[in-house]
Each structure stands twice: as structure tokens, then as C-alpha cells.
PDB file of N, CA and C in Angstrom:
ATOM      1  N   UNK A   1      -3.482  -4.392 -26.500  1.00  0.00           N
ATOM      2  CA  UNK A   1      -2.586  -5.083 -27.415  1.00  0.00           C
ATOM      3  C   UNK A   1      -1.170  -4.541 -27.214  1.00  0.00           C
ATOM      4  N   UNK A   2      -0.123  -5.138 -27.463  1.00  0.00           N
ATOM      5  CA  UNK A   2       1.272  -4.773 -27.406  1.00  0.00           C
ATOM      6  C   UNK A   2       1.361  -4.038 -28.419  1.00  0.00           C
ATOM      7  N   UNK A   3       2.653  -3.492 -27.892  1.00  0.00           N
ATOM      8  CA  UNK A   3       3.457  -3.260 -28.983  1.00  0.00           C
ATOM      9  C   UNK A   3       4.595  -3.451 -30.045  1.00  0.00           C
ATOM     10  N   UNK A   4       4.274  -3.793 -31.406  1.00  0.00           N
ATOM     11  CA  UNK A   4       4.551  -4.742 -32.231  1.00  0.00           C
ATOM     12  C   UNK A   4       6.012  -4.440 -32.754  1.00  0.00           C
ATOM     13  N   UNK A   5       6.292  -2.945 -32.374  1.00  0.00           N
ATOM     14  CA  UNK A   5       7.971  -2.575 -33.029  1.00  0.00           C
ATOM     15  C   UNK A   5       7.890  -2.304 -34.247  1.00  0.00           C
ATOM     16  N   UNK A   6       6.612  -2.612 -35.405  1.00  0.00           N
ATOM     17  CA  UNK A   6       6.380  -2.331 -36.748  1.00  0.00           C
ATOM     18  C   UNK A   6       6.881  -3.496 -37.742  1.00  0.00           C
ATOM     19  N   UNK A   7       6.527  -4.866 -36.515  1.00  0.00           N
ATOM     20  CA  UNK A   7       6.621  -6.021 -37.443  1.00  0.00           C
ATOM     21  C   UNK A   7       5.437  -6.316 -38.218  1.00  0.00           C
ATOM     22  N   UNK A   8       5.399  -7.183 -38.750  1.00  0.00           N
ATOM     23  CA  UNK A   8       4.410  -7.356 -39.391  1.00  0.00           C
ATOM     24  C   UNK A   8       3.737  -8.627 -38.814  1.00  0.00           C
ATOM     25  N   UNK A   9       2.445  -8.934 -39.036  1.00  0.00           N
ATOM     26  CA  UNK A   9       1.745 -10.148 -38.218  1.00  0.00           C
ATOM     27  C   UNK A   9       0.685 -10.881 -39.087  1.00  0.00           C
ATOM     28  N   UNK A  10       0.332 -12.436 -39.030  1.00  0.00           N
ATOM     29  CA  UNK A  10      -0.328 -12.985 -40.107  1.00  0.00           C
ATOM     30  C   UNK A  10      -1.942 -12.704 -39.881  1.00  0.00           C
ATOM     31  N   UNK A  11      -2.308 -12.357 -40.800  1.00  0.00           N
ATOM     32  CA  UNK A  11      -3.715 -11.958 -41.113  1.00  0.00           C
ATOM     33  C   UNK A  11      -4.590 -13.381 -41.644  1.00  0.00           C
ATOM     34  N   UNK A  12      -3.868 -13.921 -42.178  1.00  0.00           N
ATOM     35  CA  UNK A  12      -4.971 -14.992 -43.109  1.00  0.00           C
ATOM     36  C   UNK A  12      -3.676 -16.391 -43.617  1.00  0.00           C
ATOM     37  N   UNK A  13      -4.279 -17.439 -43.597  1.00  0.00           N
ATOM     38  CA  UNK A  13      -3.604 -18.865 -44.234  1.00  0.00           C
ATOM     39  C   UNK A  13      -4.197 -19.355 -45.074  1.00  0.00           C
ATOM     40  N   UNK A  14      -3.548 -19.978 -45.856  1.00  0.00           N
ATOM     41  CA  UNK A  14      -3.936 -21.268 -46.790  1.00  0.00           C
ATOM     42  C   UNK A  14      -3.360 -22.690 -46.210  1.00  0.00           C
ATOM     43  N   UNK A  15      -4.207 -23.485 -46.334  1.00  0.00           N
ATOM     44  CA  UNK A  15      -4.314 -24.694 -46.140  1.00  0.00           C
ATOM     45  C   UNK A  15      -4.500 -25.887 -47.480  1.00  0.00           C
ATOM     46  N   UNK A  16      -3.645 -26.988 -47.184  1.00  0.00           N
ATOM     47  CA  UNK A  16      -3.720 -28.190 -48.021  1.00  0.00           C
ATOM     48  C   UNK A  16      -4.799 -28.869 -47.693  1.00  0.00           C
ATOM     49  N   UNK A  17      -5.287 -29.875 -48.740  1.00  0.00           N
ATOM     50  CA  UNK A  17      -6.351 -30.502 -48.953  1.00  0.00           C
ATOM     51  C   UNK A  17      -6.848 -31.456 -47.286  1.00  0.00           C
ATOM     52  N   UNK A  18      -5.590 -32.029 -46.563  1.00  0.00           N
ATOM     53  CA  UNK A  18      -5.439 -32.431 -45.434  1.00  0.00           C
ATOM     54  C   UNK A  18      -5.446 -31.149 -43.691  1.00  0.00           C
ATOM     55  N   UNK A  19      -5.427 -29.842 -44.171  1.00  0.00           N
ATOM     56  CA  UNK A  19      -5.952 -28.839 -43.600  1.00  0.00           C
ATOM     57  C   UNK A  19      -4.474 -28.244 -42.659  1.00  0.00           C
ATOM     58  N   UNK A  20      -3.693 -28.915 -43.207  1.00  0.00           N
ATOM     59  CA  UNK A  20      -2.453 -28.461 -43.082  1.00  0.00           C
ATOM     60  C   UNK A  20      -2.190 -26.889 -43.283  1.00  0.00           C
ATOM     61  N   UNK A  21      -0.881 -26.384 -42.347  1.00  0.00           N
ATOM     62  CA  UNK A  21      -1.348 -24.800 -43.158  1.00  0.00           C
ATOM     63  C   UNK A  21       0.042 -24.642 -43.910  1.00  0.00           C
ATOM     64  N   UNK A  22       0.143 -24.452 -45.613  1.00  0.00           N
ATOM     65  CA  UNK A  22       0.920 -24.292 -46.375  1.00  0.00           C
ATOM     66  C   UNK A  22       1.538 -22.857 -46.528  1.00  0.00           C
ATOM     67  N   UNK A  23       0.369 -21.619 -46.540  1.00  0.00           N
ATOM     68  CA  UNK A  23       1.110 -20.216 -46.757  1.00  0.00           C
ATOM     69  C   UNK A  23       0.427 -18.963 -45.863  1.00  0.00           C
ATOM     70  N   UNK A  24       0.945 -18.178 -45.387  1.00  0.00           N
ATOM     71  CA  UNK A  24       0.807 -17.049 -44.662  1.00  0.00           C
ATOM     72  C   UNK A  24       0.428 -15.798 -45.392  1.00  0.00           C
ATOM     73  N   UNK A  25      -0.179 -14.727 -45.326  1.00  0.00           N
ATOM     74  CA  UNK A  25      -0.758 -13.575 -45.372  1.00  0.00           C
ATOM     75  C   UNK A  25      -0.389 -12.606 -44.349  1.00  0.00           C
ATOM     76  N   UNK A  26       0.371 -11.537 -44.639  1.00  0.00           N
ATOM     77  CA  UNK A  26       0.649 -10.533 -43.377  1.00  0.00           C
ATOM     78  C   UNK A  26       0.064  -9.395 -43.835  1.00  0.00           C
ATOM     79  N   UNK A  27       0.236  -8.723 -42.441  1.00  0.00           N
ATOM     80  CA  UNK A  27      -0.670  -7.562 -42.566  1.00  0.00           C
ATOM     81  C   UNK A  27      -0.545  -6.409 -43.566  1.00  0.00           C
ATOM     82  N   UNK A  28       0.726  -6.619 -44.031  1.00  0.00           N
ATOM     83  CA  UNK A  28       1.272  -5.658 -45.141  1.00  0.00           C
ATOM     84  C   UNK A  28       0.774  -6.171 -46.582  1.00  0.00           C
ATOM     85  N   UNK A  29       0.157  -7.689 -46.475  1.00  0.00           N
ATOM     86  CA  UNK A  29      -0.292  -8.346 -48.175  1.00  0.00           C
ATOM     87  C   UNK A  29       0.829  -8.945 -48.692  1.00  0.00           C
ATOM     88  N   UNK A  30       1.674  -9.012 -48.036  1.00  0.00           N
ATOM     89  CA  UNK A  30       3.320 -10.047 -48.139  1.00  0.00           C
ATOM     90  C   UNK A  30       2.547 -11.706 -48.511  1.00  0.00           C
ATOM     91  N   UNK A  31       2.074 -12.262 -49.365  1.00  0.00           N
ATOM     92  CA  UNK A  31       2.214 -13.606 -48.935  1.00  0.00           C
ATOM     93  C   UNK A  31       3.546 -14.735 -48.895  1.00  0.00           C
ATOM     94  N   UNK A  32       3.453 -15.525 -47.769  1.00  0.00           N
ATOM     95  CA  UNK A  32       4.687 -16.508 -47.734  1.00  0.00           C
ATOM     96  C   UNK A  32       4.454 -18.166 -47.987  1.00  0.00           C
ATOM     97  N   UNK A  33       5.370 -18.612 -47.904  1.00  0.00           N
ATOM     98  CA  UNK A  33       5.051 -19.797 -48.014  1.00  0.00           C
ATOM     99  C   UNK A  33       5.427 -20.473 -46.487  1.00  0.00           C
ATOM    100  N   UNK A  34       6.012 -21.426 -46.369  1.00  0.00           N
ATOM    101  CA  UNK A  34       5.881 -22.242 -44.946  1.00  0.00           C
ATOM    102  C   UNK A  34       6.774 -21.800 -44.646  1.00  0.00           C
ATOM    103  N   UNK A  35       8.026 -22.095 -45.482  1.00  0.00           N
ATOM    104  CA  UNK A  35       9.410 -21.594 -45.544  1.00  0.00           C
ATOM    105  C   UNK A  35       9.612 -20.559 -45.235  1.00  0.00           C
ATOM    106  N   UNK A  36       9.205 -19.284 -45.904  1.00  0.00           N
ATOM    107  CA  UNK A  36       9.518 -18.147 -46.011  1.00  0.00           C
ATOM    108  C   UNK A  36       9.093 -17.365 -44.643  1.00  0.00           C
ATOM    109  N   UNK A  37       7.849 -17.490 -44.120  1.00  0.00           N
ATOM    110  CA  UNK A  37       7.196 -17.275 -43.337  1.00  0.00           C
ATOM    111  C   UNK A  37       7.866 -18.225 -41.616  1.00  0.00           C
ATOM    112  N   UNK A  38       8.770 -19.427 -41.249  1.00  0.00           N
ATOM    113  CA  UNK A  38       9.551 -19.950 -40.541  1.00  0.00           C
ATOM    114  C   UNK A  38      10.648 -19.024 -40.694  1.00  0.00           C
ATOM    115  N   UNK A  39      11.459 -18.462 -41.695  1.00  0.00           N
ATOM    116  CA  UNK A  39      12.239 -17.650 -42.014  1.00  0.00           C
ATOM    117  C   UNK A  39      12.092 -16.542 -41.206  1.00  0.00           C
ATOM    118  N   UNK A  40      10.797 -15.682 -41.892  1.00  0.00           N
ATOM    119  CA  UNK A  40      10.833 -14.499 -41.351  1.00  0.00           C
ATOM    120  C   UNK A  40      10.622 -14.838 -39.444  1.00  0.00           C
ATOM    121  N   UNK A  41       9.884 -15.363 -39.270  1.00  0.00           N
ATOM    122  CA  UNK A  41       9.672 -15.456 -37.683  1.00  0.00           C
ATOM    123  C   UNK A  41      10.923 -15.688 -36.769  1.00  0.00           C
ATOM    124  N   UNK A  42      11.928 -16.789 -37.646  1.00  0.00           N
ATOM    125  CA  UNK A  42      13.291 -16.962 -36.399  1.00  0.00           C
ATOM    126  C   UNK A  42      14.308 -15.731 -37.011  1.00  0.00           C
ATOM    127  N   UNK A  43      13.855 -14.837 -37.978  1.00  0.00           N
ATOM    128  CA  UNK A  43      14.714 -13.578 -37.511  1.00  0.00           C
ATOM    129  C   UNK A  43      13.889 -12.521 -37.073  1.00  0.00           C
ATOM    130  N   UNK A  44      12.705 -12.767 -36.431  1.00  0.00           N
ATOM    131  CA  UNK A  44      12.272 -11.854 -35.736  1.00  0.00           C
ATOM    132  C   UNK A  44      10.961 -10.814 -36.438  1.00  0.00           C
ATOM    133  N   UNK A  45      10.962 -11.165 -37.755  1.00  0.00           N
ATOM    134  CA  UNK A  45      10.513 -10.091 -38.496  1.00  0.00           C
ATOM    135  C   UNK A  45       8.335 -10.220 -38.351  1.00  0.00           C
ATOM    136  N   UNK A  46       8.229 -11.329 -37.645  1.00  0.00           N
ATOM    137  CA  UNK A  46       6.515 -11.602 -37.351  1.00  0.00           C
ATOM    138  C   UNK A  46       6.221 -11.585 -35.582  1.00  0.00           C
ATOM    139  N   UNK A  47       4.927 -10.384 -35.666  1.00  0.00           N
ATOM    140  CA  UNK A  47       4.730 -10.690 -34.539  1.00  0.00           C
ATOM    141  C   UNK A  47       3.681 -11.795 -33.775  1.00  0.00           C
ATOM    142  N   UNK A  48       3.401 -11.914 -32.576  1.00  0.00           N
ATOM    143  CA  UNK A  48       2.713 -12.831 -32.178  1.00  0.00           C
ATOM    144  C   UNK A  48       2.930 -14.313 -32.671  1.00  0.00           C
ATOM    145  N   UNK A  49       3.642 -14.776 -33.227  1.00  0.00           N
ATOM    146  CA  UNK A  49       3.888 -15.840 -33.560  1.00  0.00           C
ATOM    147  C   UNK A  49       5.726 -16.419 -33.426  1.00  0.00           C
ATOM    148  N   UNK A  50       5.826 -17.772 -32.526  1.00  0.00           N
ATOM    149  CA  UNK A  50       6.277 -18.688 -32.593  1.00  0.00           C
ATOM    150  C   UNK A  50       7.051 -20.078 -32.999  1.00  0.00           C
ATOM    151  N   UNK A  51       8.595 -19.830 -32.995  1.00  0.00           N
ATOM    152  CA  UNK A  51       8.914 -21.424 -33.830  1.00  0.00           C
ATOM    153  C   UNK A  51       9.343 -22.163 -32.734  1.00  0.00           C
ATOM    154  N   UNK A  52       8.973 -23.298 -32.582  1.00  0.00           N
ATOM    155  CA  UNK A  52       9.515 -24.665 -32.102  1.00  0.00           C
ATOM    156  C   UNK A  52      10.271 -25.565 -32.496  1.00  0.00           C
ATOM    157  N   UNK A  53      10.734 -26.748 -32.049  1.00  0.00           N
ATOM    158  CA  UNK A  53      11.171 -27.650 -32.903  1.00  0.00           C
ATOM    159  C   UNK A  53      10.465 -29.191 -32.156  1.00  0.00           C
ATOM    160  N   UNK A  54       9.891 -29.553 -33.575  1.00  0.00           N
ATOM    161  CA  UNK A  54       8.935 -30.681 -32.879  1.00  0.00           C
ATOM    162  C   UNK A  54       8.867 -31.885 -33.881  1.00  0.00           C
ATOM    163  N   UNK A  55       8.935 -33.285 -33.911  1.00  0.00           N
ATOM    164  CA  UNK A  55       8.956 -33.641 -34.686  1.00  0.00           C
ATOM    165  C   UNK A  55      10.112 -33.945 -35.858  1.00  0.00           C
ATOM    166  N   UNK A  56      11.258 -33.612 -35.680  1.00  0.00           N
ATOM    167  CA  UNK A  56      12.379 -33.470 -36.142  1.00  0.00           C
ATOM    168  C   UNK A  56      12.808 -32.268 -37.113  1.00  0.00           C
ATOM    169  N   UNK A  57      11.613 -31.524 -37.042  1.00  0.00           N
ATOM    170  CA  UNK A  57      11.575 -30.514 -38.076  1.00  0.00           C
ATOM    171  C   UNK A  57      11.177 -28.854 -37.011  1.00  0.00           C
ATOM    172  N   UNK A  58      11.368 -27.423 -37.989  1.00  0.00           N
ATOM    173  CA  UNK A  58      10.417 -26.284 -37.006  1.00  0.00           C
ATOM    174  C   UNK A  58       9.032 -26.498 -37.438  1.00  0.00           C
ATOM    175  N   UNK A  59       8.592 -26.006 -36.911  1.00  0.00           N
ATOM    176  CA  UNK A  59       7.003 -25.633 -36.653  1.00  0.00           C
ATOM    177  C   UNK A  59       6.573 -24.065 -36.044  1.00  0.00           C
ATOM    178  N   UNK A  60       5.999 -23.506 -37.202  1.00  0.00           N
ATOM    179  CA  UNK A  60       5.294 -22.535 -37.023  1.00  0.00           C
ATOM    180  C   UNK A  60       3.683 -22.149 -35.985  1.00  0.00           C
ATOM    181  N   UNK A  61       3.820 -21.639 -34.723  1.00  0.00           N
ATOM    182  CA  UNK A  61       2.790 -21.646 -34.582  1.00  0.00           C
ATOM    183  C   UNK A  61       2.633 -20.378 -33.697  1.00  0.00           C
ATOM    184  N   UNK A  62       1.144 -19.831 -33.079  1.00  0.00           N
ATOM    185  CA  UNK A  62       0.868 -18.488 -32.469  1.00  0.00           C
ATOM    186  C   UNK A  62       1.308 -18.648 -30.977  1.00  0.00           C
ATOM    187  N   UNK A  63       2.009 -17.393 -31.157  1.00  0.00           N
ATOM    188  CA  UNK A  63       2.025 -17.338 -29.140  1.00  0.00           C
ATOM    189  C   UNK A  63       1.036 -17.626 -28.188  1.00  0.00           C
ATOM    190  N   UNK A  64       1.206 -18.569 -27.304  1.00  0.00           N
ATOM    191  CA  UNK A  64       0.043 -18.902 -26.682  1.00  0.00           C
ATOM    192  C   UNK A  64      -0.505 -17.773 -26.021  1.00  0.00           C
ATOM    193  N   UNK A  65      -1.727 -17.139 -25.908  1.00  0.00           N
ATOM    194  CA  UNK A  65      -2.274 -16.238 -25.339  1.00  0.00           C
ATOM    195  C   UNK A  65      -3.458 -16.129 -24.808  1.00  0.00           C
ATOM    196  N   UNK A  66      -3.989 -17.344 -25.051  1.00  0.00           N
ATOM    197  CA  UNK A  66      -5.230 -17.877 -24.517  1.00  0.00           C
ATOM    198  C   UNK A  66      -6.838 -17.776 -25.307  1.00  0.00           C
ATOM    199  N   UNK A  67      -6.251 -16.529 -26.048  1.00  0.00           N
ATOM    200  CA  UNK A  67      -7.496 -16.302 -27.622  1.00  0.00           C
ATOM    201  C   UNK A  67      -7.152 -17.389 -28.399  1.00  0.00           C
ATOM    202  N   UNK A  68      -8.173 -18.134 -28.781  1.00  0.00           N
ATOM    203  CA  UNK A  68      -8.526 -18.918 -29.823  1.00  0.00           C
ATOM    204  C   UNK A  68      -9.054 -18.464 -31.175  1.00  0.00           C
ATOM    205  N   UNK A  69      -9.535 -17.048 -31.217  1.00  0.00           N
ATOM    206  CA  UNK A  69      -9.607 -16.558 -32.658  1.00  0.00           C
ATOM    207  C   UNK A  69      -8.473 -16.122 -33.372  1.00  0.00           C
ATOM    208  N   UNK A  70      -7.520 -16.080 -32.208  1.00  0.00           N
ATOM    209  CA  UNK A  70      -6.149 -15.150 -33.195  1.00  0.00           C
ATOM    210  C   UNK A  70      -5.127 -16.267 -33.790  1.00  0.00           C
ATOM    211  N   UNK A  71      -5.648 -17.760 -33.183  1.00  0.00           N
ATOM    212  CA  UNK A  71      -4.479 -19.115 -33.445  1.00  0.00           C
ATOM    213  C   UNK A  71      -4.416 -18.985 -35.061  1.00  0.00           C
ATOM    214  N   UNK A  72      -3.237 -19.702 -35.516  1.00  0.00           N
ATOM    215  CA  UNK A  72      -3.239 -19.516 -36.901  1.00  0.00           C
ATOM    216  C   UNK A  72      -4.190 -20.368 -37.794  1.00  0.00           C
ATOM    217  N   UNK A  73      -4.702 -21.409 -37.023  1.00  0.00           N
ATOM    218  CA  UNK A  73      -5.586 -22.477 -37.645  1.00  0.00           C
ATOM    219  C   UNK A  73      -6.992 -21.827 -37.991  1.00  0.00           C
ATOM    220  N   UNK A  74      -6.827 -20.639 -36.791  1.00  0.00           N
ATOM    221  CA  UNK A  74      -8.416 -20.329 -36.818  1.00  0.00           C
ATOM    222  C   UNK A  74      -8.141 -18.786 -37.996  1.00  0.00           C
ATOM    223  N   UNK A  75      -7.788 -18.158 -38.596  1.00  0.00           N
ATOM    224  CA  UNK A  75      -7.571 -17.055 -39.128  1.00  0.00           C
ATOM    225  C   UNK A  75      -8.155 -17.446 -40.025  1.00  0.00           C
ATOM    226  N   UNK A  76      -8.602 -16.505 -40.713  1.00  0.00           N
ATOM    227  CA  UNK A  76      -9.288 -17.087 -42.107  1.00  0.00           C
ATOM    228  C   UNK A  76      -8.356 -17.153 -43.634  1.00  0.00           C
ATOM    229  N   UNK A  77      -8.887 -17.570 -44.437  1.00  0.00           N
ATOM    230  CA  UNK A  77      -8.356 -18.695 -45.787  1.00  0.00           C
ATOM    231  C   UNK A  77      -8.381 -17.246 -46.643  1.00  0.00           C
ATOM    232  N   UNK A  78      -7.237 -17.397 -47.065  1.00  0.00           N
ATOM    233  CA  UNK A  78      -6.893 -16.386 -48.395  1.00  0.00           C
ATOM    234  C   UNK A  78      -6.674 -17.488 -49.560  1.00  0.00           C
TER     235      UNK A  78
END
């Protein structure tokens, strides 16, 4: 595993009724919301994870790395 610099990284999501993912869980017990959590990532403050711009809007998602357990879809539900 890398090394993270002593960011913090998402542990667990919540999802909307449509399976959307609404809020983040970091490893410190920080929870965020979509916002907050897009926030922290384009100043740097999350590791392993990714913003784009897709859709006319950002989008939060995991560095591609080829694990499928660590994607954010797959993390488990807080």
C-alpha cells in the first residue's frame, strides 16, 4: 500500500433509495456529505480517491487500481 501523507481515506457510504452514493465515512469517523467530501478531495485532503468532471457537474469517484473491493460503490453502508 502507499503512502497516504496522513490523509484520511473513505471507509464506508451511504446511499439513496436509487443507490446513488449521498455521504462518506473516513477513516478518522469524519462523516461527509457529497459536497463536503468533493470538497475535501479537490483540496487534497482524501486519499485514493478522485474528482472528475462529467456530466456537467464533479463526480466523486476511487482511483482506478484495478481492486474492485476498495471502489466506493462496493465499501460498505454506514
Amino acid at each position: 500500500m502507499s503512502q497516504d501523507d496522513g490523509k484520511e481515506h473513505i471507509v464506508a457510504v451511504r446511499k439513496n433509495d436509487d443507490g446513488d452514493l449521498i455521504a462518506f465515512q473516513t477513516s478518522s469517523g469524519r462523516q461527509l456529505d457529497y459536497v463536503e467530501a468533493l470538497n475535501d478531495a479537490k483540496a487534497g485532503k482524501l486519499a485514493h480517491v478522485d474528482v472528475f468532471h462529467k456530466y456537467g457537474r464533479d463526480i466523486l469517484r476511487s482511483e482506478p487500481d484495478g481492486i474492485k473491493e476498495n471502489n466506493l460503490d462496493n465499501l460498505p453502508e454506514f
